[in-house]
C-alpha atoms as a PDB file:
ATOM      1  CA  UNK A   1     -50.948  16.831  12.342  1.00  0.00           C
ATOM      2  CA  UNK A   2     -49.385  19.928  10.638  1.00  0.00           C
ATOM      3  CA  UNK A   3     -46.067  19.201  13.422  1.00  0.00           C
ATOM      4  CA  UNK A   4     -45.488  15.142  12.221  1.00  0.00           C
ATOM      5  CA  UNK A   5     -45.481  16.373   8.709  1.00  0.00           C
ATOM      6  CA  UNK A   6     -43.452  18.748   9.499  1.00  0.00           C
ATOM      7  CA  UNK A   7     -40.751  16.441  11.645  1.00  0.00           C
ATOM      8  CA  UNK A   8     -40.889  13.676   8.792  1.00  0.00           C
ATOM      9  CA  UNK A   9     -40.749  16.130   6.171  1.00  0.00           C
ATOM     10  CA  UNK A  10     -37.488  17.552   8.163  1.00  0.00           C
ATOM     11  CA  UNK A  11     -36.584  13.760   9.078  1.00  0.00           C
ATOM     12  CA  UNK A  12     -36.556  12.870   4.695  1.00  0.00           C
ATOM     13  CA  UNK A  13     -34.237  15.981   3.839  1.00  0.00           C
ATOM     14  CA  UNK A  14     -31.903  15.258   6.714  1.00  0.00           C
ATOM     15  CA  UNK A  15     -31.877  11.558   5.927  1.00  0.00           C
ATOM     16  CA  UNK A  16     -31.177  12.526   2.083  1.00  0.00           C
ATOM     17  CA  UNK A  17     -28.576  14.739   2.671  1.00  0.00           C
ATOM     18  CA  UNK A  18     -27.325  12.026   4.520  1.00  0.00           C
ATOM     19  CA  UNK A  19     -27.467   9.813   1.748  1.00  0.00           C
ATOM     20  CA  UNK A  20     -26.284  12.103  -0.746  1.00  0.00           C
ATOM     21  CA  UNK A  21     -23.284  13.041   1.049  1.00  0.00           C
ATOM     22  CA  UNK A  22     -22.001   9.390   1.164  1.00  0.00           C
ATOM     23  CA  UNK A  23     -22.201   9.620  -2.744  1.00  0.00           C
ATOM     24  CA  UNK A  24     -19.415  12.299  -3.183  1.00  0.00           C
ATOM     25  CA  UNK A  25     -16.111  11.373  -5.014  1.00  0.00           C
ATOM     26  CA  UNK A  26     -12.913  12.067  -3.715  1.00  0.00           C
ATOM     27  CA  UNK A  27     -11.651  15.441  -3.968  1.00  0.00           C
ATOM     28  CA  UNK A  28      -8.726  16.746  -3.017  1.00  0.00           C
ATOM     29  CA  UNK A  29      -7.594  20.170  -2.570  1.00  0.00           C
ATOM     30  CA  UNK A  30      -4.124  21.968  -1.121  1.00  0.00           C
ATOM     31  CA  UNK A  31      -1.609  24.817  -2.114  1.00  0.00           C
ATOM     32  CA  UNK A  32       0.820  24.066  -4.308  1.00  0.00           C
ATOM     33  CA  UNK A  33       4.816  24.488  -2.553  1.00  0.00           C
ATOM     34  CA  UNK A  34       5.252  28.182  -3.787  1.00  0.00           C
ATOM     35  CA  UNK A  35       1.919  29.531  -2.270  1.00  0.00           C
ATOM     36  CA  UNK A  36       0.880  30.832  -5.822  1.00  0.00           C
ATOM     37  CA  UNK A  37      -1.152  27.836  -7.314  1.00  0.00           C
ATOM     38  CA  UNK A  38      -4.513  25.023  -5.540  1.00  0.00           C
ATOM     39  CA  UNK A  39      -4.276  22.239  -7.062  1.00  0.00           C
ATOM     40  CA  UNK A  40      -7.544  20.368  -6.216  1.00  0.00           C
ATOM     41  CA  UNK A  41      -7.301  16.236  -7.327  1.00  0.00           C
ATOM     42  CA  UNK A  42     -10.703  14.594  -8.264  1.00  0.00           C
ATOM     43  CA  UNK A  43     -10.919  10.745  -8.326  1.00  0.00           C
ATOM     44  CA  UNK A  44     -12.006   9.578 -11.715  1.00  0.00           C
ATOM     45  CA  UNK A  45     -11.801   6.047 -11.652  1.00  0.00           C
ATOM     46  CA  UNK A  46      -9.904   3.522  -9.629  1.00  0.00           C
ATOM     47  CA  UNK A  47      -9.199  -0.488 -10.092  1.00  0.00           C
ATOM     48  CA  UNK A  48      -7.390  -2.710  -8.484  1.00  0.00           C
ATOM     49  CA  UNK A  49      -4.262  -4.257 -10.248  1.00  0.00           C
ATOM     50  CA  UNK A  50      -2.872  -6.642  -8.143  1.00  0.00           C
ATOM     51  CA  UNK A  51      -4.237  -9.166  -5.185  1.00  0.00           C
ATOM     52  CA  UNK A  52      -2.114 -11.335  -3.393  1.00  0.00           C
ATOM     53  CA  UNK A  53      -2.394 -14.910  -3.888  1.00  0.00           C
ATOM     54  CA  UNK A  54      -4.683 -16.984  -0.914  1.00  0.00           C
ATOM     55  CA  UNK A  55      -1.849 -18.485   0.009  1.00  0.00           C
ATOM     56  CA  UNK A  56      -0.561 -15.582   1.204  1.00  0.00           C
ATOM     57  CA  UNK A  57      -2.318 -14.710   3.622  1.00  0.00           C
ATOM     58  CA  UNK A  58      -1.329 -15.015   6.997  1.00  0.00           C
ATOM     59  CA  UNK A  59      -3.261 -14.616   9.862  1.00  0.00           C
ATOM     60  CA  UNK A  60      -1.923 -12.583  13.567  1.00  0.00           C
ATOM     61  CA  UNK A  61      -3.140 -14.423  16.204  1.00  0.00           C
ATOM     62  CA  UNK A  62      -3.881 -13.123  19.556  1.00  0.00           C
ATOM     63  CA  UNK A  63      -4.348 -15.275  22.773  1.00  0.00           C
ATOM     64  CA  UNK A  64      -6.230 -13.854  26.061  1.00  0.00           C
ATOM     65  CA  UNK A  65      -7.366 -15.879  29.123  1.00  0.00           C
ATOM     66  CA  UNK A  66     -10.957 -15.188  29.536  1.00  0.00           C
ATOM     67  CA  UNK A  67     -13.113 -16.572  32.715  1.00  0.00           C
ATOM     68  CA  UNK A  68     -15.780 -18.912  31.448  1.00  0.00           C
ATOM     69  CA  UNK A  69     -19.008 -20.214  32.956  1.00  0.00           C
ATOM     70  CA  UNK A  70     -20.751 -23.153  32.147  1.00  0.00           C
ATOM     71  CA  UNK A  71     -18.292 -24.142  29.633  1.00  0.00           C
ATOM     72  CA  UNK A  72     -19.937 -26.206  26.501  1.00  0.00           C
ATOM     73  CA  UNK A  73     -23.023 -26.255  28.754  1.00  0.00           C
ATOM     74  CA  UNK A  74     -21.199 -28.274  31.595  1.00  0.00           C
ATOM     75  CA  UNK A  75     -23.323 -26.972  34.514  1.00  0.00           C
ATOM     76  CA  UNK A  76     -20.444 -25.838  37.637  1.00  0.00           C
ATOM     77  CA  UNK A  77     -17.781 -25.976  34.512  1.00  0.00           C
ATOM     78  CA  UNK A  78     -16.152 -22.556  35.842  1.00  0.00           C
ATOM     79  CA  UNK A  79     -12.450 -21.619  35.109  1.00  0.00           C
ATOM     80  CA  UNK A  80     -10.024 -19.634  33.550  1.00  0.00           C
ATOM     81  CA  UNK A  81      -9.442 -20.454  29.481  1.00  0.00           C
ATOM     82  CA  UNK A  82      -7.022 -20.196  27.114  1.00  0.00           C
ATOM     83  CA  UNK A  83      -9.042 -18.357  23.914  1.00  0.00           C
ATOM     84  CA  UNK A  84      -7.806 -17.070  20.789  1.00  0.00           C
ATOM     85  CA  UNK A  85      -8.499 -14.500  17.783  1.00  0.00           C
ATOM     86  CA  UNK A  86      -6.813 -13.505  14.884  1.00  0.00           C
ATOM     87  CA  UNK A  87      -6.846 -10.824  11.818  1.00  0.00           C
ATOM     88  CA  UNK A  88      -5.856 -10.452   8.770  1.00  0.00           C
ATOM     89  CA  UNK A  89      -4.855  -7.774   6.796  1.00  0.00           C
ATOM     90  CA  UNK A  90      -4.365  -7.564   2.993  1.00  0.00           C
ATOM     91  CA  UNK A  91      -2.167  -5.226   0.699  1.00  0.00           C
ATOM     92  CA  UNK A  92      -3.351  -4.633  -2.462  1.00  0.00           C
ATOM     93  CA  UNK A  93      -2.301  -2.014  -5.698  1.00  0.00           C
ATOM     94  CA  UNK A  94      -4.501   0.097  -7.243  1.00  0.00           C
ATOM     95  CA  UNK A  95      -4.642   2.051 -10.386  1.00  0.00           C
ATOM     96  CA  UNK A  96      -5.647   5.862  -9.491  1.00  0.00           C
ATOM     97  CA  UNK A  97      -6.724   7.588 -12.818  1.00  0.00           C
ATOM     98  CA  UNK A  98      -6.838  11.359 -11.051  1.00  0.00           C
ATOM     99  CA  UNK A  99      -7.817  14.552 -12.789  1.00  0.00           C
ATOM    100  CA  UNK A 100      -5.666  17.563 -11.572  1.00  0.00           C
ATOM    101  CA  UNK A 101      -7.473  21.397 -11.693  1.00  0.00           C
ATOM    102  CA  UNK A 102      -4.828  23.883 -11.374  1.00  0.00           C
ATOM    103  CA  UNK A 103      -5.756  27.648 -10.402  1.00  0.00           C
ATOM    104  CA  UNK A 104      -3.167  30.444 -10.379  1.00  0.00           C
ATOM    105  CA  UNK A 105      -4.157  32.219  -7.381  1.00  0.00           C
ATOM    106  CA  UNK A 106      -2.498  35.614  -8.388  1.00  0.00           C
ATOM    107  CA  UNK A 107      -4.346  35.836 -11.790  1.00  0.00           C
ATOM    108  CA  UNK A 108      -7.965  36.025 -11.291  1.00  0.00           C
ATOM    109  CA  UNK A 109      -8.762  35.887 -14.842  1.00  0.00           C
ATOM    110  CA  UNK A 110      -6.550  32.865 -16.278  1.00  0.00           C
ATOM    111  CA  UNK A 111      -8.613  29.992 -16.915  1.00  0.00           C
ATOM    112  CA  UNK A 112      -7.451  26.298 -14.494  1.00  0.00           C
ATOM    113  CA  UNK A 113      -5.054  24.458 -16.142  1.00  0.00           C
ATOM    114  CA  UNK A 114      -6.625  20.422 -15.893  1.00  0.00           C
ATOM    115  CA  UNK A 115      -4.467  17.524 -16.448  1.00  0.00           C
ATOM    116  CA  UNK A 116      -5.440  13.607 -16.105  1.00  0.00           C
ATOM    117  CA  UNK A 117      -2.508  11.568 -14.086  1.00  0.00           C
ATOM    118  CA  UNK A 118      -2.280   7.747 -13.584  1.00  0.00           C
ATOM    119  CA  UNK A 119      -1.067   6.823 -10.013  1.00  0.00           C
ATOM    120  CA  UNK A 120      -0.283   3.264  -8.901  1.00  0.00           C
ATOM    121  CA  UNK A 121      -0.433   3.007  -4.835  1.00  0.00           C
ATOM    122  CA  UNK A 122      -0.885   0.114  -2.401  1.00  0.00           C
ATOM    123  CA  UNK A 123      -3.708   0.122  -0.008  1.00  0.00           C
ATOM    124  CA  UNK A 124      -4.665  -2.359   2.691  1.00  0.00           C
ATOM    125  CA  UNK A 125      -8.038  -4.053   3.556  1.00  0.00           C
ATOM    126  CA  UNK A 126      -9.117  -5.339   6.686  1.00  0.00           C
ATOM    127  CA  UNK A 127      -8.651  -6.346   9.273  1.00  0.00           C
ATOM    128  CA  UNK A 128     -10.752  -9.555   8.754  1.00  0.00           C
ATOM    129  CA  UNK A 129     -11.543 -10.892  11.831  1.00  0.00           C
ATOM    130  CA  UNK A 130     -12.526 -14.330  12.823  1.00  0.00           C
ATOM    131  CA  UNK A 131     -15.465 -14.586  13.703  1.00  0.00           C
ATOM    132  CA  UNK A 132     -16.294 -16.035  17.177  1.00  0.00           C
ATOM    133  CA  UNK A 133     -19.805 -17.631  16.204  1.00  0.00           C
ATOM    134  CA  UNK A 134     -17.772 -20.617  14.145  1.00  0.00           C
ATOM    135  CA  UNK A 135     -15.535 -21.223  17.683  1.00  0.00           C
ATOM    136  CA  UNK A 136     -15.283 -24.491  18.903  1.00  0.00           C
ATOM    137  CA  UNK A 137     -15.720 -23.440  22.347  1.00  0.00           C
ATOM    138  CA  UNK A 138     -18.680 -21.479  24.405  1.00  0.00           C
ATOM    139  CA  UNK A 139     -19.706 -20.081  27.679  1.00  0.00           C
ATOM    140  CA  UNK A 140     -22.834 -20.066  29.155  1.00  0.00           C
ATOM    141  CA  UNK A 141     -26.705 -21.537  28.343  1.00  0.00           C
ATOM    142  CA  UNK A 142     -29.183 -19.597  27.080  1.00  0.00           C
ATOM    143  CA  UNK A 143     -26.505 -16.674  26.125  1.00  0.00           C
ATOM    144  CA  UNK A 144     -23.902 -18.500  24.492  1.00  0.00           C
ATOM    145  CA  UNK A 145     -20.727 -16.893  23.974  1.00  0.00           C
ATOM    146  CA  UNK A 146     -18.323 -18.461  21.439  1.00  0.00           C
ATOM    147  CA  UNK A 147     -14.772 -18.689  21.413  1.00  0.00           C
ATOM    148  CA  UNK A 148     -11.870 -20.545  19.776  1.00  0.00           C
ATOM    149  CA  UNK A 149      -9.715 -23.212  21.703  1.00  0.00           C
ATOM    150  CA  UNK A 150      -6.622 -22.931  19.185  1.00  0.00           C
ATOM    151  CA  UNK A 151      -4.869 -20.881  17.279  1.00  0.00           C
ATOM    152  CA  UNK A 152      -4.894 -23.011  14.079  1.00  0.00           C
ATOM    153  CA  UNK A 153      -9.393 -22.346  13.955  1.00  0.00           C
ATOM    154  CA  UNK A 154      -8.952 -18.988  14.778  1.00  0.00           C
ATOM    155  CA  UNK A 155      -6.538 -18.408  11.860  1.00  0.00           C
ATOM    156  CA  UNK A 156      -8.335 -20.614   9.740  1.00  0.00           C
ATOM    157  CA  UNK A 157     -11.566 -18.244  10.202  1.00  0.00           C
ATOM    158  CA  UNK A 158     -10.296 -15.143   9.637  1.00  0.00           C
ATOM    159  CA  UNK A 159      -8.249 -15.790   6.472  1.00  0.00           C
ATOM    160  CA  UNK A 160     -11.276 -17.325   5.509  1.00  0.00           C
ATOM    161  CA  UNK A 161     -13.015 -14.174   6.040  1.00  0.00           C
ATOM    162  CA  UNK A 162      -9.962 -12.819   3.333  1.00  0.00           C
ATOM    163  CA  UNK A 163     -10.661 -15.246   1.013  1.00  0.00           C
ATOM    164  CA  UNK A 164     -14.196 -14.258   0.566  1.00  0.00           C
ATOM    165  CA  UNK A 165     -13.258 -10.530   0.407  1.00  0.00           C
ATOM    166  CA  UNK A 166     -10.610 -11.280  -2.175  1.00  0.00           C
ATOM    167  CA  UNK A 167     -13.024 -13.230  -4.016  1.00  0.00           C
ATOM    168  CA  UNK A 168     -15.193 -10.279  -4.213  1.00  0.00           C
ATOM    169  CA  UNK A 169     -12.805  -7.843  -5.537  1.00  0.00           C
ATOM    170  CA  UNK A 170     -12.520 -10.054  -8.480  1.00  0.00           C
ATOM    171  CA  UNK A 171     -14.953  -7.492  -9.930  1.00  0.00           C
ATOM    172  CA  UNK A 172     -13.142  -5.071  -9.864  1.00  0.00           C
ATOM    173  CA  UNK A 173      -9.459  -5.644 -11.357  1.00  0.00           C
ATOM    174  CA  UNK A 174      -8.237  -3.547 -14.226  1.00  0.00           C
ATOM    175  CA  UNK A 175      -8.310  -5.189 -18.041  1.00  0.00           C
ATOM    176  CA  UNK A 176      -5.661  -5.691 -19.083  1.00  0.00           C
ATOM    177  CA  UNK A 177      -3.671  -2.886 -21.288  1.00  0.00           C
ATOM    178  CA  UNK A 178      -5.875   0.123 -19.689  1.00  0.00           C
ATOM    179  CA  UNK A 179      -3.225   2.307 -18.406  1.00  0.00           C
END
């Protein structure tokens, strides 16, 4: 009895750890060019300025031949098939606000010197895939396995898969005039 407390007892701290380690903000730390200063960068808050229009997005498409059985059920349907996939990826700017802790490494009794700096920097999201359940296409009976026939629905499905990120991040833009 006493070892299953112990091993969930040991299981919850582990797990919590876990969880708490997830939770830590970005921090930065590296000597400064002339060896004599750390400069360590903590995230303090971070939006996103700009999203590119949905009609920007464009989609890469991939094609691949793939050896299907038992194509849309068709029992003997066996052959080689022309199947696609695409991805998207998105650019995006963000506003960084960063606070900046300065030690001298030389004087062991002068107090960090902190400063707060704004950064603007692009980023990229993705790759949104399409997703091969909403294929027109599939292999097999009992174990389907989708795919898409064209290029044009595997595009279509992953910038849709975009769209519905970009909506999300809607959230999350700057106000306007915060600098």
């Amino acid at each position: 009895m006493k070892s299953k407390f112990l091993v969930s007892a040991l299981f919850c701290a582990v797990f919590a750890g876990g969880a708490f380690a997830q939770q830590v903000v970005y921090l930065r730390t590296y000597i400064a060019p002339d060896g004599k200063s750390e400069i360590k960068e903590r995230l303090l808050e971070e939006c996103v300025v700009a999203l590119p229009g949905m009609k920007e997005l464009k989609a890469d498409v991939q094609a691949g031949t793939e050896f299907l059985k038992e194509i849309n059920g068709e029992p003997g349907k066996n052959e080689h098939t022309k199947v696609y996939t695409a991805s998207v990826k998105v650019s995006y700017k963000v506003r960084q606000k960063i606070l900046l802790i300065i030690t001298k490494n030389n004087l062991s009794d002068s107090e960090p010197v902190t400063r707060e700096e704004t950064r603007e920097t692009m980023k990229e999201a993705g790759p949104f895939l399409s997703d091969p359940n909403g294929g027109d296409l599939f292999a097999g009976r009992s174990r389907r396995k989708y795919y898409y026939s064209t290029a044009e629905g595997a595009a279509e499905n992953a910038e849709k898969q975009a769209q519905i990120w970009l909506n999300q991040q809607q959230n999350v833009l700057c106000s306007v005039g915060k600098k």
